[in-house]
Protein backbone atom coordinates (compact mmCIF):
# COMPACT_ATOMS: atom_id res chain seq x y z
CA UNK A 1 0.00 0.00 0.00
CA UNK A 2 1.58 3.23 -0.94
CA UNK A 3 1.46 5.68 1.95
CA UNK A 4 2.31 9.50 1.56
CA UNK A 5 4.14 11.18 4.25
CA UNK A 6 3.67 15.02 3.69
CA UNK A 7 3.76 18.02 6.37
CA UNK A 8 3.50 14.65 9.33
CA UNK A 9 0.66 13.53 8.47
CA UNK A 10 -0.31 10.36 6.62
CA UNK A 11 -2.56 10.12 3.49
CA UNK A 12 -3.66 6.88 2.63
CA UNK A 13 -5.79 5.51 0.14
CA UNK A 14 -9.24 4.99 0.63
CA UNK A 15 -10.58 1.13 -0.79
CA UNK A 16 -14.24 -0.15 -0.02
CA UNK A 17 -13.18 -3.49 0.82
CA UNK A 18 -11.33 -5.81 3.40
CA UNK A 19 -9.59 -7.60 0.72
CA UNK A 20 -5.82 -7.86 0.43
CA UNK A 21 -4.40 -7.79 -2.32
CA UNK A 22 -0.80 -8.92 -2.47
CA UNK A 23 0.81 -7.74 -5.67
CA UNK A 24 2.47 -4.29 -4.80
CA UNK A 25 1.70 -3.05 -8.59
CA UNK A 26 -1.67 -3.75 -8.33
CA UNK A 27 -1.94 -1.80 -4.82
CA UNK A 28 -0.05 1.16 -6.49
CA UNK A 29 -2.20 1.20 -9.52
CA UNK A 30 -5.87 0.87 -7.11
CA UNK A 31 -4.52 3.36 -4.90
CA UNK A 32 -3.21 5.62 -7.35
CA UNK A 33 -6.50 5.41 -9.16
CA UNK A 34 -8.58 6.28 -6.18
CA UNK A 35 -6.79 9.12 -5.10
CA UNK A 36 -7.71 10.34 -8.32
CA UNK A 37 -11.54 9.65 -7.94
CA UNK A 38 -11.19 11.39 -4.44
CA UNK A 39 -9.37 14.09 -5.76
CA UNK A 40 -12.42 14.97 -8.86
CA UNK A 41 -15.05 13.84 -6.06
CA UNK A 42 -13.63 17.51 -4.33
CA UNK A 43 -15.53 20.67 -5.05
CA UNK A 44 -13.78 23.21 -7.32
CA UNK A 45 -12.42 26.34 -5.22
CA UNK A 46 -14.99 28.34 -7.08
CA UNK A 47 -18.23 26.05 -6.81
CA UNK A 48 -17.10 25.65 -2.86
CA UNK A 49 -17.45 29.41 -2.35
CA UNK A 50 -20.48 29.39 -3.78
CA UNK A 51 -22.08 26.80 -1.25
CA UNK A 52 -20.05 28.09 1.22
CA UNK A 53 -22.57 31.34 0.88
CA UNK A 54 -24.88 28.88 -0.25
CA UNK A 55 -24.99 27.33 3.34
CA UNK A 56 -24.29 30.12 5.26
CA UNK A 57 -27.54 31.85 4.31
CA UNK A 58 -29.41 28.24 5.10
CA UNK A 59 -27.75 28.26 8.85
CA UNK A 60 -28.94 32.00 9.08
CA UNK A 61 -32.33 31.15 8.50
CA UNK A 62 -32.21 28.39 10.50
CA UNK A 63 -31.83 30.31 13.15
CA UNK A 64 -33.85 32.81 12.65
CA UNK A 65 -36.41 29.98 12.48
CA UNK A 66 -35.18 28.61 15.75
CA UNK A 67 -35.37 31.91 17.39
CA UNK A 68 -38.82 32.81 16.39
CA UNK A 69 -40.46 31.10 19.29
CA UNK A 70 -38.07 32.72 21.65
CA UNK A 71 -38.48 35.82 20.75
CA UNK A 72 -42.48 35.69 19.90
CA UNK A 73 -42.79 33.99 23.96
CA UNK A 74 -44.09 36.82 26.24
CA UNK A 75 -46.55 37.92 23.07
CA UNK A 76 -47.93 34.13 23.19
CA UNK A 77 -47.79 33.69 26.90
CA UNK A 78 -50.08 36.78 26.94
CA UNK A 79 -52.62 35.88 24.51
CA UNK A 80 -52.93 32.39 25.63
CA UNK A 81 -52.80 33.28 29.54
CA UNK A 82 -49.17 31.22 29.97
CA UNK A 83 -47.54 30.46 33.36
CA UNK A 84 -43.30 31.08 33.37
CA UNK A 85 -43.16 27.49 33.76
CA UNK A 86 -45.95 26.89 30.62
CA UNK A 87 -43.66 29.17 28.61
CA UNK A 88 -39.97 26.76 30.03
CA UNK A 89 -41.63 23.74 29.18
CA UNK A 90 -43.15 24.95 25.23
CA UNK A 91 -38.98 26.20 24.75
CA UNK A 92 -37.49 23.76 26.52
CA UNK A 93 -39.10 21.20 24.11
CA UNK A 94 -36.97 22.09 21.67
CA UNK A 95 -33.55 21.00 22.84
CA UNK A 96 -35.38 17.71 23.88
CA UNK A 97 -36.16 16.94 20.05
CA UNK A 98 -32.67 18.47 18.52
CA UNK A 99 -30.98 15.95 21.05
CA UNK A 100 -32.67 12.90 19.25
CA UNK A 101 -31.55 13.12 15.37
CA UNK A 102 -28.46 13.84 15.52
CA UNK A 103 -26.64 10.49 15.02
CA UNK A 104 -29.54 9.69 12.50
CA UNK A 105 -28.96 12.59 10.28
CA UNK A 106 -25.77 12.21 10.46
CA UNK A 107 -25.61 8.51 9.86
CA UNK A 108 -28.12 9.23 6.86
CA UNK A 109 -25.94 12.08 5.01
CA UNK A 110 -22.77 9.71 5.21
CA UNK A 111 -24.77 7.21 3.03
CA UNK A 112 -27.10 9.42 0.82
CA UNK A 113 -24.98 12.86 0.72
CA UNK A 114 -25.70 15.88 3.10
CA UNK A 115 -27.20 18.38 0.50
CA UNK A 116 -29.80 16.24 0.28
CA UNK A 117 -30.67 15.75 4.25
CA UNK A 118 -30.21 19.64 4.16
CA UNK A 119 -32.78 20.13 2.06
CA UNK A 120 -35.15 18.03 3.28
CA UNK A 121 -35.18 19.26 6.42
CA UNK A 122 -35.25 22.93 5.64
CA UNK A 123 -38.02 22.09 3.46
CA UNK A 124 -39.66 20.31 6.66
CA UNK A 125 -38.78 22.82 9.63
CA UNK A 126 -39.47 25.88 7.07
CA UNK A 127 -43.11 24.22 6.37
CA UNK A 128 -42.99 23.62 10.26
CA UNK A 129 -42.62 27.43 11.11
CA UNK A 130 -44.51 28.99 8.63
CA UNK A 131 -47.75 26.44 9.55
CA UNK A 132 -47.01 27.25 13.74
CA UNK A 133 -49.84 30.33 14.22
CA UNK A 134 -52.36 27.83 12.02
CA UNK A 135 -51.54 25.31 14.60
CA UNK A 136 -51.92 27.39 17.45
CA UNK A 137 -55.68 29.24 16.62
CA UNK A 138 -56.71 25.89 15.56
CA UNK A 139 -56.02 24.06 18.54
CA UNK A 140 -58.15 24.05 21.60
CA UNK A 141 -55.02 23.74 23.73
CA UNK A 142 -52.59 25.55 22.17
CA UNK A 143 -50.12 25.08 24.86
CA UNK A 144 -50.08 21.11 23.84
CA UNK A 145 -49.57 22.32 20.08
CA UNK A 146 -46.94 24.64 20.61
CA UNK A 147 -45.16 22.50 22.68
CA UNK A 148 -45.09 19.23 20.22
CA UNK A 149 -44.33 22.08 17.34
CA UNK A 150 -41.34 22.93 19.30
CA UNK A 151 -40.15 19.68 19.80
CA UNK A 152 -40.83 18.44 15.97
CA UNK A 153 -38.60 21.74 14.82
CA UNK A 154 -35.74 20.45 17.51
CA UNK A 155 -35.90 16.73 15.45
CA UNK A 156 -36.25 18.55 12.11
CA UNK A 157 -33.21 21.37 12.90
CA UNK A 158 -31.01 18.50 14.68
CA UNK A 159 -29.79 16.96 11.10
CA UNK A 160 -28.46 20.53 10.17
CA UNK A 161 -24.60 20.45 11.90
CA UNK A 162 -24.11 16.78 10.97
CA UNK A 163 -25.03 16.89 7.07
CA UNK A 164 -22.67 20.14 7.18
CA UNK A 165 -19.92 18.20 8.70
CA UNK A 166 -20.79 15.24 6.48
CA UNK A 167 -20.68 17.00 3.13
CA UNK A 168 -17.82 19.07 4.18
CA UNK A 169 -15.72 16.11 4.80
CA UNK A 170 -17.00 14.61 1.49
CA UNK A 171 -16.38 17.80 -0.70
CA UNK A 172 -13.74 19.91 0.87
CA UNK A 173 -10.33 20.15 0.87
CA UNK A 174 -8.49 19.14 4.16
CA UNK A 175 -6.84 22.91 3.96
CA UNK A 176 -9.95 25.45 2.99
CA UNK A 177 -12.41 22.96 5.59
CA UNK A 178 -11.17 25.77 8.17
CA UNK A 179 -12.92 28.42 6.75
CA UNK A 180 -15.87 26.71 4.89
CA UNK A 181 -17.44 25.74 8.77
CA UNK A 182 -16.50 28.80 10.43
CA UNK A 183 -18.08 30.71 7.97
CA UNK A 184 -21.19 28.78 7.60
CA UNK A 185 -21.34 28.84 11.71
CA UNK A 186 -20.96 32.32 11.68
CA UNK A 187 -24.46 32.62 9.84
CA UNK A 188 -26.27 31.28 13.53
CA UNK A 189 -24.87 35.04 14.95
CA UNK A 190 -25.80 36.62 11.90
CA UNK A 191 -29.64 34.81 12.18
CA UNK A 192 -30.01 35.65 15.54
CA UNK A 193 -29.04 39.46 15.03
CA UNK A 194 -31.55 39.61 11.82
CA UNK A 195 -34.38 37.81 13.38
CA UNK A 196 -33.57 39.72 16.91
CA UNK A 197 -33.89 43.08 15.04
CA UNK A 198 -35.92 42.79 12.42
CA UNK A 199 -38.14 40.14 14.21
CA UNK A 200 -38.84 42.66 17.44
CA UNK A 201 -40.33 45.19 14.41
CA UNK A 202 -42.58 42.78 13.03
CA UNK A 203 -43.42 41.35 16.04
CA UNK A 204 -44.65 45.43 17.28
CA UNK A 205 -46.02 46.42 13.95
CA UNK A 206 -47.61 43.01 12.66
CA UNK A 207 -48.06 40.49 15.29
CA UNK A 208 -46.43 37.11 16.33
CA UNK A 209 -47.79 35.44 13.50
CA UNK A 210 -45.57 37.32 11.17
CA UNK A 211 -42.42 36.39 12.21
CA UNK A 212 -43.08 32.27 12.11
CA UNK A 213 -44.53 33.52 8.53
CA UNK A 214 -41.53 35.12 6.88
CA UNK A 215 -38.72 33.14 8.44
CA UNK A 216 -40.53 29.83 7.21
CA UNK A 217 -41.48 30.91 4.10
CA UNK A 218 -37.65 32.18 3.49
CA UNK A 219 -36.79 28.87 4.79
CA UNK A 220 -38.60 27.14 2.02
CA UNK A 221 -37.76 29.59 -0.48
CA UNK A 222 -34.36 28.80 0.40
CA UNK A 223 -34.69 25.15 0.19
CA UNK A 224 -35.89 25.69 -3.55
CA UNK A 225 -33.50 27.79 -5.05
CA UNK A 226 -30.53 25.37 -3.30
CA UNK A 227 -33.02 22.83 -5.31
CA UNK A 228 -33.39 24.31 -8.28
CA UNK A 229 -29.33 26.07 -8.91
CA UNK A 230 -26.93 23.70 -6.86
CA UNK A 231 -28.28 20.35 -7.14
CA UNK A 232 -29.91 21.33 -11.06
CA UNK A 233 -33.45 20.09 -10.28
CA UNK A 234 -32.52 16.11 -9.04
CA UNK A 235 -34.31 14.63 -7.21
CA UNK A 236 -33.90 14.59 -3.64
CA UNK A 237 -35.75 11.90 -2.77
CA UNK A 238 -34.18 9.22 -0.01
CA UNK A 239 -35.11 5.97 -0.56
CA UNK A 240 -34.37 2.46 1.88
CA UNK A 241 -32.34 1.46 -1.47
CA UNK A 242 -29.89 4.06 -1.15
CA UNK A 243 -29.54 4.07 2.50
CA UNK A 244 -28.60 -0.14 2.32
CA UNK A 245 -26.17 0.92 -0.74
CA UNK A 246 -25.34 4.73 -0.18
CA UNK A 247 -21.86 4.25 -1.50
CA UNK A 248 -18.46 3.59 0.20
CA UNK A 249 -19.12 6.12 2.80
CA UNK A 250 -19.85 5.15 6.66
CA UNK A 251 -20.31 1.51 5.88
CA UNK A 252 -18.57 0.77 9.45
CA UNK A 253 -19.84 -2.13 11.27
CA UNK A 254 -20.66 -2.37 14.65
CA UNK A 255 -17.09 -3.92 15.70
CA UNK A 256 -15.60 -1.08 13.93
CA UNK A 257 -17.33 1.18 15.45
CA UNK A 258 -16.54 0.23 18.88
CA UNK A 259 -12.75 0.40 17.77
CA UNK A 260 -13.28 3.78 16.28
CA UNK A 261 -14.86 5.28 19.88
CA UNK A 262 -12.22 3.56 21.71
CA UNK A 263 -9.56 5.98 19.77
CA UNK A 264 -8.32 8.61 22.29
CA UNK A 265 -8.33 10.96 19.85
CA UNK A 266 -11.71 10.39 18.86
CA UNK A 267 -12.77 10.99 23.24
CA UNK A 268 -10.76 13.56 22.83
CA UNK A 269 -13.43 15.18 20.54
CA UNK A 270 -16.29 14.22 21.88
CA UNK A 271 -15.02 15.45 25.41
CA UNK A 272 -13.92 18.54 24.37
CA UNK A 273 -17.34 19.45 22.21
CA UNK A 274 -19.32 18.38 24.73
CA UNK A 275 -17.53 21.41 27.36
CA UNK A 276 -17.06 23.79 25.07
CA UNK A 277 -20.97 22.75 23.89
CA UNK A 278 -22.06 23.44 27.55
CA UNK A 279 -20.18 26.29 28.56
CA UNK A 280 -21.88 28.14 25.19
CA UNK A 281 -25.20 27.24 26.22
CA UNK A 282 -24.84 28.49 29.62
CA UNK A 283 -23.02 31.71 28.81
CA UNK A 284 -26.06 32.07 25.95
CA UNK A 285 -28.89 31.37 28.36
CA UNK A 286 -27.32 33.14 31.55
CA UNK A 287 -25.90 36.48 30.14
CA UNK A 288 -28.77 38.72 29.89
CA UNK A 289 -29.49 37.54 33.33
CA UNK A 290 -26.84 38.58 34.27
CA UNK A 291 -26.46 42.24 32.67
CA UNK A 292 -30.40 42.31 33.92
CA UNK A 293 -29.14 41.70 37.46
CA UNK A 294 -25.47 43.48 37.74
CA UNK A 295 -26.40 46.19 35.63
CA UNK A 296 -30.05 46.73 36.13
CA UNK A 297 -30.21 50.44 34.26
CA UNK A 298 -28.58 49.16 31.10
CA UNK A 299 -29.70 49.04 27.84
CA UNK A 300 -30.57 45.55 26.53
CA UNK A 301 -29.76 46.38 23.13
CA UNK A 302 -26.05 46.59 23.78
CA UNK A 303 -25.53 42.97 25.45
CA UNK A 304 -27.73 41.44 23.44
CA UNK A 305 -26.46 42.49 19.92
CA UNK A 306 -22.52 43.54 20.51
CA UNK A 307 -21.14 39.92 21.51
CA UNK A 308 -22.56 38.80 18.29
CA UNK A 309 -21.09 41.50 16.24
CA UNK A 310 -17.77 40.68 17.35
CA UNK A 311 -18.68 37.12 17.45
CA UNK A 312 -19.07 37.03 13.01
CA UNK A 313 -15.91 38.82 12.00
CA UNK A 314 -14.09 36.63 15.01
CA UNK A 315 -15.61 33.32 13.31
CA UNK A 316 -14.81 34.34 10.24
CA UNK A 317 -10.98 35.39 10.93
CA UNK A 318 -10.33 32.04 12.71
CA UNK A 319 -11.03 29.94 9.93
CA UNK A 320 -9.23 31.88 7.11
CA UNK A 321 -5.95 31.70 9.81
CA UNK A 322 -6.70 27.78 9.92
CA UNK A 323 -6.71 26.96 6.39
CA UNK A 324 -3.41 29.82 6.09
CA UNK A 325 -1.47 27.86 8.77
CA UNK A 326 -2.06 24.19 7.02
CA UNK A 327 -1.99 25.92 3.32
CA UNK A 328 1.76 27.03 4.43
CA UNK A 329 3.08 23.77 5.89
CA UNK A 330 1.80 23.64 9.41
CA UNK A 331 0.97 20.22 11.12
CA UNK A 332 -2.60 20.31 10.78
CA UNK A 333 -2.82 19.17 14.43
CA UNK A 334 -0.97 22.01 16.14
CA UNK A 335 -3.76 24.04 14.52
CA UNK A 336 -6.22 22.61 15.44
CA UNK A 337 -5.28 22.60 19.10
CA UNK A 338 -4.10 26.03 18.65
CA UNK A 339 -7.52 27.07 17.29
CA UNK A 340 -9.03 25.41 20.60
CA UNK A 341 -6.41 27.00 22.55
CA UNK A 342 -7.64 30.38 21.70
CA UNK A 343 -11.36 29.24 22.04
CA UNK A 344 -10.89 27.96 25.18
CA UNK A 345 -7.97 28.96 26.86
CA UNK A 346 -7.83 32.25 26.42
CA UNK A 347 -11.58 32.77 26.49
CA UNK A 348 -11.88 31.45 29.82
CA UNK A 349 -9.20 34.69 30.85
CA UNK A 350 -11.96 36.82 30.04
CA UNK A 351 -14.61 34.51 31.26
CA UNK A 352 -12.52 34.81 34.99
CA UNK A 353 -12.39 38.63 34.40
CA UNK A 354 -16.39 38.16 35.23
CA UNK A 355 -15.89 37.13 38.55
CA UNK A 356 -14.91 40.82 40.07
CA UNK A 357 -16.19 43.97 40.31
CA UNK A 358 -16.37 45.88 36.60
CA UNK A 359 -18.20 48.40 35.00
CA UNK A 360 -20.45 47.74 32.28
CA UNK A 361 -18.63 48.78 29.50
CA UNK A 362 -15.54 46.75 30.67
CA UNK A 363 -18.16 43.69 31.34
CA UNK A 364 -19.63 44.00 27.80
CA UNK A 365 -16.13 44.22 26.63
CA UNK A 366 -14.70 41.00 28.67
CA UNK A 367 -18.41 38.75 27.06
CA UNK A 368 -17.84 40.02 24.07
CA UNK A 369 -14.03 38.63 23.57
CA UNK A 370 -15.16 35.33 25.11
CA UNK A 371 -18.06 34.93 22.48
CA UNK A 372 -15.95 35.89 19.92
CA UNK A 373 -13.31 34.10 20.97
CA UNK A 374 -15.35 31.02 21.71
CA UNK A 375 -15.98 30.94 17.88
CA UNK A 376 -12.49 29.51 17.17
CA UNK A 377 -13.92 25.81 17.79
CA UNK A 378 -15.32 26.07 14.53
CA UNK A 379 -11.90 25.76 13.12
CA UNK A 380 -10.76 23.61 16.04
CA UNK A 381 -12.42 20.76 17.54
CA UNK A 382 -15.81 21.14 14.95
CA UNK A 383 -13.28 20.78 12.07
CA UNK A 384 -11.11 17.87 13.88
CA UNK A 385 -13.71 15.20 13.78
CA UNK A 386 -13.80 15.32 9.49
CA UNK A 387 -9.77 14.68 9.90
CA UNK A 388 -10.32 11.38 12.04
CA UNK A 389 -13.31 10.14 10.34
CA UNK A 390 -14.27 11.67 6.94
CA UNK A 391 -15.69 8.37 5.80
CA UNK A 392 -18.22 8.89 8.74
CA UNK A 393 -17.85 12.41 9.95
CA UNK A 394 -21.70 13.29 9.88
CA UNK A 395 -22.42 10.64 12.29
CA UNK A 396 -19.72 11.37 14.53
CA UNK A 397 -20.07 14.81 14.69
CA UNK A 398 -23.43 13.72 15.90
CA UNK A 399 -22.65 11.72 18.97
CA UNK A 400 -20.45 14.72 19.78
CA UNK A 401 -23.66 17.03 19.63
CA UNK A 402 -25.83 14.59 21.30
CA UNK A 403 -23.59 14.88 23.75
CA UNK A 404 -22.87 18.63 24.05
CA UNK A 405 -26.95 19.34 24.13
CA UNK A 406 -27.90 16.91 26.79
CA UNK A 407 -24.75 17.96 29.02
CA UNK A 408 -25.57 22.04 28.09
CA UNK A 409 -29.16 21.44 29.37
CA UNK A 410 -27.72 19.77 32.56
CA UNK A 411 -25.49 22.53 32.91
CA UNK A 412 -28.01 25.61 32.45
CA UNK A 413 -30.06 24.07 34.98
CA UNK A 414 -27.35 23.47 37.46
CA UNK A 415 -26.58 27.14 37.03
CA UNK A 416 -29.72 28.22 37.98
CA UNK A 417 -29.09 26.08 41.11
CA UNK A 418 -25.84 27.70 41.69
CA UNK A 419 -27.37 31.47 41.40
CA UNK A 420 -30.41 30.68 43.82
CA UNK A 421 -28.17 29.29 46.31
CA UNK A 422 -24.69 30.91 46.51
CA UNK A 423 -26.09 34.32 45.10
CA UNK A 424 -23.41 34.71 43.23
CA UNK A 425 -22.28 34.99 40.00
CA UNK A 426 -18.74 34.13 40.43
CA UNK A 427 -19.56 30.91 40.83
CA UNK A 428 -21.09 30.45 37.32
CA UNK A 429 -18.10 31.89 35.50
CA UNK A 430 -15.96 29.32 37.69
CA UNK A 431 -17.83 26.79 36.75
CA UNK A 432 -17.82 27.57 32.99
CA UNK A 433 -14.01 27.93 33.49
CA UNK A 434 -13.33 24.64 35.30
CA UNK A 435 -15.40 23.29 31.88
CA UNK A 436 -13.39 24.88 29.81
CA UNK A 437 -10.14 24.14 30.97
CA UNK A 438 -10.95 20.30 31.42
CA UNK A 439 -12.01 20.19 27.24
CA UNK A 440 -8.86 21.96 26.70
CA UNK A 441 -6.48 19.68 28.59
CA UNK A 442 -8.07 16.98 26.98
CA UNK A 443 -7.64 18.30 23.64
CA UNK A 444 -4.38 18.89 23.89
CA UNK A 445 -3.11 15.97 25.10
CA UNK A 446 -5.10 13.79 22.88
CA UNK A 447 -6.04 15.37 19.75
CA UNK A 448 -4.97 14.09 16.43
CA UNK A 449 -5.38 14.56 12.81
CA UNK A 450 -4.63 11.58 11.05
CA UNK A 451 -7.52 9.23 9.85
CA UNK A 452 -8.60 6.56 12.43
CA UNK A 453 -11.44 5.45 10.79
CA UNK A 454 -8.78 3.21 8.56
CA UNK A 455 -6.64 0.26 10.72
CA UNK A 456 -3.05 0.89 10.12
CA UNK A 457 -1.60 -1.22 12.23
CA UNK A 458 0.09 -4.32 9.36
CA UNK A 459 2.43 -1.98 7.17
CA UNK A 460 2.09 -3.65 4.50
CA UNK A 461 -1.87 -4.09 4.02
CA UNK A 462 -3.55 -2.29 5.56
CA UNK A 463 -7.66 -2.94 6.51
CA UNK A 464 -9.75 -0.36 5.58
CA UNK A 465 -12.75 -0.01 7.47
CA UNK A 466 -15.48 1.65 5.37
């Protein structure tokens, strides 16, 4: 088997078999011959720009879909006489659903291709949110309706962050990956700014109903037009065929499963998503709390919408330094656990800054360098899991998710727990510290970048697991 030894890191060929084959020229020629087919199966530079824009207007609107509800709640909980805890439970439902598909979408874009998973879904959860007022005037309960909505958009949105990971380990370059997710991330800041702004104006000038109207109908405009330009019209229809025959991507029994989990540097992923996961939920759900609380006589307007200024450009600037370190030589792991370095190392400095007594423009300043700084996972850890396990990277990345929603709901609540008994905030920005710093140790000292989805171990032939 001819193996490539470029920059440390090994390239090897990718077969869809078990079989060895003992004549070296034959291996040569099959592996020469597949690199090729790899190599062609690659977006252009130009055609991955254009889905990179492509997806990052999708994640936009999927979160300004996401964030409808949220930002619609005291208008509902008024009209249909909600309790605070009738309101938790109807949001809450959401995280409950999103926890549930990840491994399937994930699993399903590996075999059938993650465009199409994408657009299903945004097809589904745009449908979902435009039909959400019809389902709450027509229902006798609407707290019952609203609730199971919420919950059916979490299983319909949880396939999003796998098929991305999927299809961008399946048609991007190892060295532009980098900037492809952080800039397709960056469009969940730039959804909840739109919907937060533009939303709150509907919302005053039109009613509730209007903002789960436009953002689905966008949503499934969206969905089209990716339809209709990127994938020319075909058919995205998934059938059980192509799911038992999707290819020579993720076909990796159970055994090999179990041997790819037991990789350190495959824990060392999961581990370190699921803290810095947890910490970002906290920090999302706790910081206007927070400002509301410390700094009663500020303006909302300037916590809620600064951090996620800083937080695009930041996104966006991590990635393009990524893909510049690996394009110019750099060990693509040292990157990558310098890009986690920065989002959690140095965030938690700022994060610790918290803890005393500041000002408010200093403590806007201090949460907006830790959000923005937080969004260097994207080109970290979020970007690892494609070097491990490309041939199964969509269902990987969404154990790691499962993982880093259950544990971020466990943490928010045990949060609250902390604030209502110590009475202070230090405590929480300890806490998300202590996270931090455990995900980071753990990335460091385990975190790799050469595939482990392939078994390496006989030199000579090698058994490729896919």
């Amino acid at each position: 088997m001819a193996v490539t030894q470029k920059y440390g890191k090994i390239h090897s060929p990718d077969l869809v078999c078990h079989k060895e084959i003992h004549p070296s020229d034959k291996i040569a020629a099959a592996g020469s011959y597949k690199k090729r087919a790899e190599s062609s199966a690659y977006w252009s530079r130009p055609l991955a720009r254009v889905w990179t824009v492509v997806l990052l207007l999708g994640t936009c609107l999927l979160y300004c879909a996401r964030v409808a509800m949220p930002i619609c709640a005291v208008s509902l909980a008024e009209k249909f006489s909600w309790s605070k805890k009738e309101s938790g439970m109807v949001l809450g439902s959401f995280f409950w659903g999103y926890c549930f598909t990840q491994v399937f979408g994930g699993y399903v874009s590996d075999r059938v291709g993650g465009e199409k998973v994408l657009l299903l879904s945004a097809a589904a959860w745009g449908s979902l949110t435009a039909f959400t007022p019809i389902l709450a005037h027509i229902c006798s309960q609407p707290i019952f309706s609203m609730t199971l909505s919420r919950f059916l958009m979490g299983l319909l949105q949880g396939v999003h962050y796998p098929s991305l990971a999927s299809l961008c380990s399946q048609k991007v370059v190892e060295s532009e990956r980098g900037f492809l997710m952080s800039t397709v991330s960056s469009g969940s800041y730039l959804g909840t700014l739109i919907i937060g702004g533009a939303g709150s104006i509907m919302l005053e000038l039109y009613g509730w109903e209007s903002v789960f109207y436009i953002s689905g109908i966008l949503a499934v405009l969206w969905a089209y037009c990716m339809w209709k330009c990127m994938l020319k019209g075909q058919g995205p229809i998934i059938t059980l065929e192509s799911l038992g025959s999707g290819g020579s991507q993720s076909k990796l029994s159970k055994r090999h499963w179990l041997r790819l989990l037991k990789q350190p540097a495959v824990c060392a992923v999961i581990i370190t998503h699921l803290c810095s996961a947890s910490t970002f939920f906290t920090l999302l759900s706790w910081l206007p709390t927070f400002f509301r609380d410390t700094f009663p006589d500020s303006k909302g307007w300037i916590f809620n919408v600064i951090p996620w200024l800083v937080a695009i450009p930041s996104s966006l600037f991590s990635g393009c330094l990524s893909d510049h370190l690996i394009s110019q030589g750099y060990d693509t792991t040292s990157v990558r656990k310098l890009m986690q370095f920065f989002s959690m190392g140095v965030c938690s400095v700022f994060t610790l800054l918290l803890c005393g007594q500041t000002t408010f423009p200093w403590a806007v300043a201090f949460v907006s360098s830790t959000m923005g700084l937080a969004t260097f996972s994207h080109s970290g850890v979020s970007v690892n899991v494609q070097d491990l396990a490309p041939s199964c990277a969509g269902a990987l990345f969404g154990i790691m998710n499962t993982c880093g929603a259950f544990s971020g709901v466990l943490m928010v609540y045990f949060s609250g727990y902390l604030i209502e008994t110590t009475g202070s905030w230090a405590t929480v920005f300890a806490l998300i510290t202590t996270v931090n710093l455990l995900g980071l140790c753990t990335f460091l000292a385990f975190a790799e970048a050469r595939r482990v989805d392939i078994d390496t171990s006989k030199d000579r032939h090698p058994n490729i697991h896919i």
